[in-house]
N, C-alpha and C. Protein backbone atom coordinates (compact mmCIF):
# COMPACT_ATOMS: atom_id res chain seq x y z
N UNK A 1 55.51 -15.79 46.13
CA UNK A 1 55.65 -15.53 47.55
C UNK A 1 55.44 -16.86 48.29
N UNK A 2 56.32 -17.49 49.18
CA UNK A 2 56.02 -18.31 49.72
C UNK A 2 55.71 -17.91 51.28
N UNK A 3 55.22 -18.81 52.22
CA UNK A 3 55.16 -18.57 53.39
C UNK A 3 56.00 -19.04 54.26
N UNK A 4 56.54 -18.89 55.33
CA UNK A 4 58.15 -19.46 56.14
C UNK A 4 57.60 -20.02 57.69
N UNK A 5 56.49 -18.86 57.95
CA UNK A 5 56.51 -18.85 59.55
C UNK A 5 55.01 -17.91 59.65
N UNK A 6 53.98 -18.95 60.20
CA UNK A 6 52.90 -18.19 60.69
C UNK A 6 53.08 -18.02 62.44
N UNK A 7 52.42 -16.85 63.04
CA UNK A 7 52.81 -16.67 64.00
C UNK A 7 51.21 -16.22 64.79
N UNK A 8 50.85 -16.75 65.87
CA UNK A 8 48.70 -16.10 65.97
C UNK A 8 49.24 -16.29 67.70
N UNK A 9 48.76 -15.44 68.36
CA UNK A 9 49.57 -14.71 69.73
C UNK A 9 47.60 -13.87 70.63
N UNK A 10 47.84 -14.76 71.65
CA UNK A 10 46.47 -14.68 72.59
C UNK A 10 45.14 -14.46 71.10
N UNK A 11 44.78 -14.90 70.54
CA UNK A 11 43.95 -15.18 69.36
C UNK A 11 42.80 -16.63 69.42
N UNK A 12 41.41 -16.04 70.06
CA UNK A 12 40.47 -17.44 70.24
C UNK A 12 41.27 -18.40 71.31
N UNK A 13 41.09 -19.48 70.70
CA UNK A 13 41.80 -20.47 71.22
C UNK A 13 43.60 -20.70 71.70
N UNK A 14 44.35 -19.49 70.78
CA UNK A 14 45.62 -19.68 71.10
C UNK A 14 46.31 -19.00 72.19
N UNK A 15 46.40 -19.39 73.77
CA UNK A 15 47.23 -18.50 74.66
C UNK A 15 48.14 -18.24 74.21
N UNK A 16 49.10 -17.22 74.50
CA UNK A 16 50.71 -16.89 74.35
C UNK A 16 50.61 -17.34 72.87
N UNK A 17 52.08 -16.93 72.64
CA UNK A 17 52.74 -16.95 71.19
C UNK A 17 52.87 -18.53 70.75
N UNK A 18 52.00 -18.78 69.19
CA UNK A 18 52.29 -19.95 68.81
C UNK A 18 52.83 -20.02 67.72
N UNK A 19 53.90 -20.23 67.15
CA UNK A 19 54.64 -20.39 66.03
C UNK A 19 54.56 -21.74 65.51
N UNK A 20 54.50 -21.49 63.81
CA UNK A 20 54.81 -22.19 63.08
C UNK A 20 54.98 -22.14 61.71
N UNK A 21 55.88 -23.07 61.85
CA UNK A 21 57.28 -22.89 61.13
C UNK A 21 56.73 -24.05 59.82
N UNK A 22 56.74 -23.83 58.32
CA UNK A 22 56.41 -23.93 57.21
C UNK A 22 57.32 -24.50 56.44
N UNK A 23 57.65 -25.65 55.95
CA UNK A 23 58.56 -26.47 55.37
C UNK A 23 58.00 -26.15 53.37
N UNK A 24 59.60 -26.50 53.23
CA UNK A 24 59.47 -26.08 51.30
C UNK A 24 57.86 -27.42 50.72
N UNK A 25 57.51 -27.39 50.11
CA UNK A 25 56.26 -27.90 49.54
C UNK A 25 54.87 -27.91 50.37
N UNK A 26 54.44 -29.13 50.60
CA UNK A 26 53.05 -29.13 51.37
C UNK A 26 53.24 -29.40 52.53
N UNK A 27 52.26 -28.58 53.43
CA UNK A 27 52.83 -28.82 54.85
C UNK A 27 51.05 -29.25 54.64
N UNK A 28 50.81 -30.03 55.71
CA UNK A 28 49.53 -30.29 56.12
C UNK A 28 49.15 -30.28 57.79
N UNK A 29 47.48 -29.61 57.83
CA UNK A 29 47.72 -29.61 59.66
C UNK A 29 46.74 -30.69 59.81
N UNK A 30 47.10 -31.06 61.00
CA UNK A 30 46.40 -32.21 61.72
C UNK A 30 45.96 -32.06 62.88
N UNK A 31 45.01 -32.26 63.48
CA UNK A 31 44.65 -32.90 65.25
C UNK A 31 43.51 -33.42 65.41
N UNK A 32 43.36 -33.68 66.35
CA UNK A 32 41.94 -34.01 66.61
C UNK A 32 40.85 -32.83 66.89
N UNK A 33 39.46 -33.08 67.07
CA UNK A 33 38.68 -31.89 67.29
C UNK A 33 38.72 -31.19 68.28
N UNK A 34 38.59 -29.90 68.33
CA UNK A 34 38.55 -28.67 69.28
C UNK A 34 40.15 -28.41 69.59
N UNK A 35 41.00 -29.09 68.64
CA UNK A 35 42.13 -27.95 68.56
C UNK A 35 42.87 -27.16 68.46
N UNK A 36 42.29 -26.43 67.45
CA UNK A 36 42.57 -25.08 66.67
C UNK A 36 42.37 -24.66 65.59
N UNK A 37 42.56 -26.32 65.19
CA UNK A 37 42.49 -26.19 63.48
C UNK A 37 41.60 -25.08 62.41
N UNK A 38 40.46 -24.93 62.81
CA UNK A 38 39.46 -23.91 61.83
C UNK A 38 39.87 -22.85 62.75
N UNK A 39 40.62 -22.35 63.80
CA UNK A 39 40.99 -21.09 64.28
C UNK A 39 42.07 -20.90 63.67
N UNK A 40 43.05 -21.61 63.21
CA UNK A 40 44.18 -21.08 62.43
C UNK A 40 44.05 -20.74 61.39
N UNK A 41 43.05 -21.19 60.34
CA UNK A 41 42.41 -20.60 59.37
C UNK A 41 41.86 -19.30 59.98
N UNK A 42 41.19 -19.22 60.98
CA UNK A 42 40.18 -18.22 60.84
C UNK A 42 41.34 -16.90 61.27
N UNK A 43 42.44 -17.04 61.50
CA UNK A 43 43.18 -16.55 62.27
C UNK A 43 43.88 -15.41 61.03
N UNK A 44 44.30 -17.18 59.94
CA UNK A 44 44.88 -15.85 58.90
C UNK A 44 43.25 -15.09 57.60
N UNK A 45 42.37 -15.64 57.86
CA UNK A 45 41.40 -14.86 57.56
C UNK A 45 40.99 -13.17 58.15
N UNK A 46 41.26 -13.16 59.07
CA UNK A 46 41.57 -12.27 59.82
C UNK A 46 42.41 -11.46 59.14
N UNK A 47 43.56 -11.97 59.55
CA UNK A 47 44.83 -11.32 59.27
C UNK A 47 44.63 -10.35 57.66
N UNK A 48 44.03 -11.02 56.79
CA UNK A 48 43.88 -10.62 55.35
C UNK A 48 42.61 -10.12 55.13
N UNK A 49 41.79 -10.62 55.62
CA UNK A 49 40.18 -10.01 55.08
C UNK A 49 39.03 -9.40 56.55
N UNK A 50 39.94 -9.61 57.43
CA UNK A 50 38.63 -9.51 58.79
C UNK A 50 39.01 -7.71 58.72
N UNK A 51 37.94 -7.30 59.75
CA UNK A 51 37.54 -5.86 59.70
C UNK A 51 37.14 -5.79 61.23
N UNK A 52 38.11 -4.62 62.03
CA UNK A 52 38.17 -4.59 63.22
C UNK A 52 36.89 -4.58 64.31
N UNK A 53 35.66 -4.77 63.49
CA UNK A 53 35.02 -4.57 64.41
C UNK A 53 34.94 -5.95 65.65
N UNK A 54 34.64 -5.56 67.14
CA UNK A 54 34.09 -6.43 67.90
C UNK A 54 35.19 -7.00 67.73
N UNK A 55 36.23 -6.68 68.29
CA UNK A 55 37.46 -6.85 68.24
C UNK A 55 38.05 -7.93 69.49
N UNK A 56 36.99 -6.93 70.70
CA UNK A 56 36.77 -8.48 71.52
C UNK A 56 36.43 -9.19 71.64
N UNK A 57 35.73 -9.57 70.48
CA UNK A 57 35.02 -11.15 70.32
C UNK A 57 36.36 -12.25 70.17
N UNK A 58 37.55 -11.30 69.93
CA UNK A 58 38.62 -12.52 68.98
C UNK A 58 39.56 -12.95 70.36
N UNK A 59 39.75 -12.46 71.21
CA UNK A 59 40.40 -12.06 72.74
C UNK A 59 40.40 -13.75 72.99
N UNK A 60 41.83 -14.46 73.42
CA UNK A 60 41.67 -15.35 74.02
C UNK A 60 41.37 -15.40 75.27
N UNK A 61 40.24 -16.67 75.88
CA UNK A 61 39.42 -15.95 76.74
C UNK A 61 40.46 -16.66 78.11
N UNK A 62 41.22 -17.52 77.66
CA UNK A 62 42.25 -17.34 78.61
C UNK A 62 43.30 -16.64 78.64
N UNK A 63 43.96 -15.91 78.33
CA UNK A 63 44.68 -15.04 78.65
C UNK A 63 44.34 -13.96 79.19
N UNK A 64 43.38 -13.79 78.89
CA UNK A 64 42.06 -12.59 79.19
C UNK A 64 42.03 -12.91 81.06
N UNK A 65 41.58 -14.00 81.34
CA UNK A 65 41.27 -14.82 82.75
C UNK A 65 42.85 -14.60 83.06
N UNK A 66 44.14 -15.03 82.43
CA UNK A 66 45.53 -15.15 83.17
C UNK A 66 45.94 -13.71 83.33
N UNK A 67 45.51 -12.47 82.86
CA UNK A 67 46.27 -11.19 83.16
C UNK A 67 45.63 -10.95 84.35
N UNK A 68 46.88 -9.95 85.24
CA UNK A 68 46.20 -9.19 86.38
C UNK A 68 45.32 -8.00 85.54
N UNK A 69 44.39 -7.64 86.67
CA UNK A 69 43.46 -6.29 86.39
C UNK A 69 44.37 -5.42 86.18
N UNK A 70 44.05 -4.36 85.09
CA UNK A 70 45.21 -3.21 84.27
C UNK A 70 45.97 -3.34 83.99
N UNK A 71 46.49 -4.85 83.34
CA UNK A 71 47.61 -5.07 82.83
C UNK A 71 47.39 -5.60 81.44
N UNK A 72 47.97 -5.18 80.40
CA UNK A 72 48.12 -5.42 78.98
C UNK A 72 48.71 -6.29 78.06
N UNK A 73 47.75 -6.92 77.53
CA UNK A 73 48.43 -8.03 76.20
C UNK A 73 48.05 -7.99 74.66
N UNK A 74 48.99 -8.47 74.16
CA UNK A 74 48.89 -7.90 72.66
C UNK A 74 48.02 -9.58 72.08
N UNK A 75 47.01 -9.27 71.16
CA UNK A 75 46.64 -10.02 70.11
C UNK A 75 47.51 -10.09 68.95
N UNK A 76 47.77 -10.78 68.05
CA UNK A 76 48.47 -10.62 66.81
C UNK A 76 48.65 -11.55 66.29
N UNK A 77 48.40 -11.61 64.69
CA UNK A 77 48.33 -12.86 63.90
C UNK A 77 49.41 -12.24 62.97
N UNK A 78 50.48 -12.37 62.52
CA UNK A 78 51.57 -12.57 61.60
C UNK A 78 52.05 -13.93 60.84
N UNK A 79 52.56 -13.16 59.74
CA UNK A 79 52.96 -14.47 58.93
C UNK A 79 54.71 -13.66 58.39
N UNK A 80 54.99 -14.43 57.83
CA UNK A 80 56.82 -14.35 57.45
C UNK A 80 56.76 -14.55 55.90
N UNK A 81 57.06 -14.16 54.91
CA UNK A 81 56.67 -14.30 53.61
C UNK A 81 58.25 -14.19 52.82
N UNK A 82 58.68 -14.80 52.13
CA UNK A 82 59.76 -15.04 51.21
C UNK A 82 59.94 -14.73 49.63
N UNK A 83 60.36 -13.68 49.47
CA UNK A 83 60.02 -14.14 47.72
C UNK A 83 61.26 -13.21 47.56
N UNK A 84 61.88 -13.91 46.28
CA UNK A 84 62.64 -13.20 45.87
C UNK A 84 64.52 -13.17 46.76
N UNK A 85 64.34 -14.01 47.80
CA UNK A 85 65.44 -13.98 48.58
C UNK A 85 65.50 -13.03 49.20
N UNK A 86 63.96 -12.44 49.78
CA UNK A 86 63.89 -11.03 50.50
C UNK A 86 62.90 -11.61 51.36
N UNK A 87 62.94 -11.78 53.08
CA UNK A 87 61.84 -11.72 53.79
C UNK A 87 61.06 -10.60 54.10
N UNK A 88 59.49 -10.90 54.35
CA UNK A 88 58.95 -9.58 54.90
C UNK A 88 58.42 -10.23 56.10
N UNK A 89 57.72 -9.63 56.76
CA UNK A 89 56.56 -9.66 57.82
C UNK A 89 55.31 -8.89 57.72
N UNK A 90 53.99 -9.66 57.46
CA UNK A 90 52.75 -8.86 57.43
C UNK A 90 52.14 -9.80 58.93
N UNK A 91 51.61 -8.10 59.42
CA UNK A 91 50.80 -8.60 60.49
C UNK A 91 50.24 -7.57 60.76
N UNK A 92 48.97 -8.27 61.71
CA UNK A 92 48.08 -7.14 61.89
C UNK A 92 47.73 -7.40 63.52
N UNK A 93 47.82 -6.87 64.58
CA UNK A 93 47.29 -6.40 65.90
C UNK A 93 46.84 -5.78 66.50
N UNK A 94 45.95 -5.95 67.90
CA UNK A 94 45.44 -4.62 68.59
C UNK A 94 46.13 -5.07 70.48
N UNK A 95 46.21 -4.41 71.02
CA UNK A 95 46.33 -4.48 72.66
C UNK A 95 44.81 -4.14 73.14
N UNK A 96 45.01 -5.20 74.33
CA UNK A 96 43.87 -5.51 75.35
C UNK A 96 44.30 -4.88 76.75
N UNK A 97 43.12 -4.45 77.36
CA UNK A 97 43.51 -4.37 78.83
C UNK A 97 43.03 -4.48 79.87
N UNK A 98 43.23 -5.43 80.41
CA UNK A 98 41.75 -6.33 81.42
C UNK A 98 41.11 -4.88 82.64
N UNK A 99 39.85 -4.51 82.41
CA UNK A 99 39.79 -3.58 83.68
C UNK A 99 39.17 -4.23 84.65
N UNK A 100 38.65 -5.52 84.53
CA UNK A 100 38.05 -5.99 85.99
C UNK A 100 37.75 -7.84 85.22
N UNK A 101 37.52 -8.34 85.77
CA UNK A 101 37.30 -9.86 85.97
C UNK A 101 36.43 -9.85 84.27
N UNK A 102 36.51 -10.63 83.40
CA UNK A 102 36.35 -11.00 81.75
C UNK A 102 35.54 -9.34 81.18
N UNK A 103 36.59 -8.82 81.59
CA UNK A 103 36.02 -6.95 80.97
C UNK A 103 37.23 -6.28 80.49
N UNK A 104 37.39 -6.27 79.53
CA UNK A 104 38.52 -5.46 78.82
C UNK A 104 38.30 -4.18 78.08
N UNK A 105 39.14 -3.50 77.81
CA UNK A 105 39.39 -2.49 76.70
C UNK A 105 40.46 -2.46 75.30
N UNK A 106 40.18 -2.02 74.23
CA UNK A 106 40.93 -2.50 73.22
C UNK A 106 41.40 -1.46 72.24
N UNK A 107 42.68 -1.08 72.15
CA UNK A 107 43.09 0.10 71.71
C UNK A 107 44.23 -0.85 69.77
């Protein structure tokens, strides 16, 4: 199974949808500190081994701040997987829904 395309969407540190896209052999990540890096790990840790509890602990806390009151955004960490000359998609998400100034609900 290879991997094609990780995808981690209002998640910690990541506002909005961040894609990335996975080249044939070693891809390596880079930046400097406090930019995601151990959240993109922790992201597909999640994705494979985390357990829903405290679900709003994972809530990016800006997007959280950018929605109007009662309006809804999706969390979601996906990946794109290849094998066989067959793609899949595994992912796992929940929806948020701001009810008043950094106070949500999570279905």
């Amino acid at each position: 199974m290879i991997i094609k395309k990780i995808s981690i969407e209002n998640y910690l540190c990541y506002c909005g949808v961040k894609e990335f896209e996975l080249t044939d052999g070693l891809n390596i990540i880079l930046g400097e500190n406090g930019e995601g890096k151990t959240k993109f790990f922790e992201a597909l840790d999640w994705l494979f081994n985390g357990n829903d509890d405290d679900l709003d602990l994972l809530v990016s806390a800006k997007a959280l701040e950018d929605a109007e009151v009662d309006s809804s955004f999706r969390v979601k960490v996906s990946i794109v997987v290849e094998q066989y000359d067959e793609k899949k998609i595994i992912g796992k998400s929940f929806v948020v829904k701001k009810k008043k100034a950094n106070e949500c609900s999570i279905s």
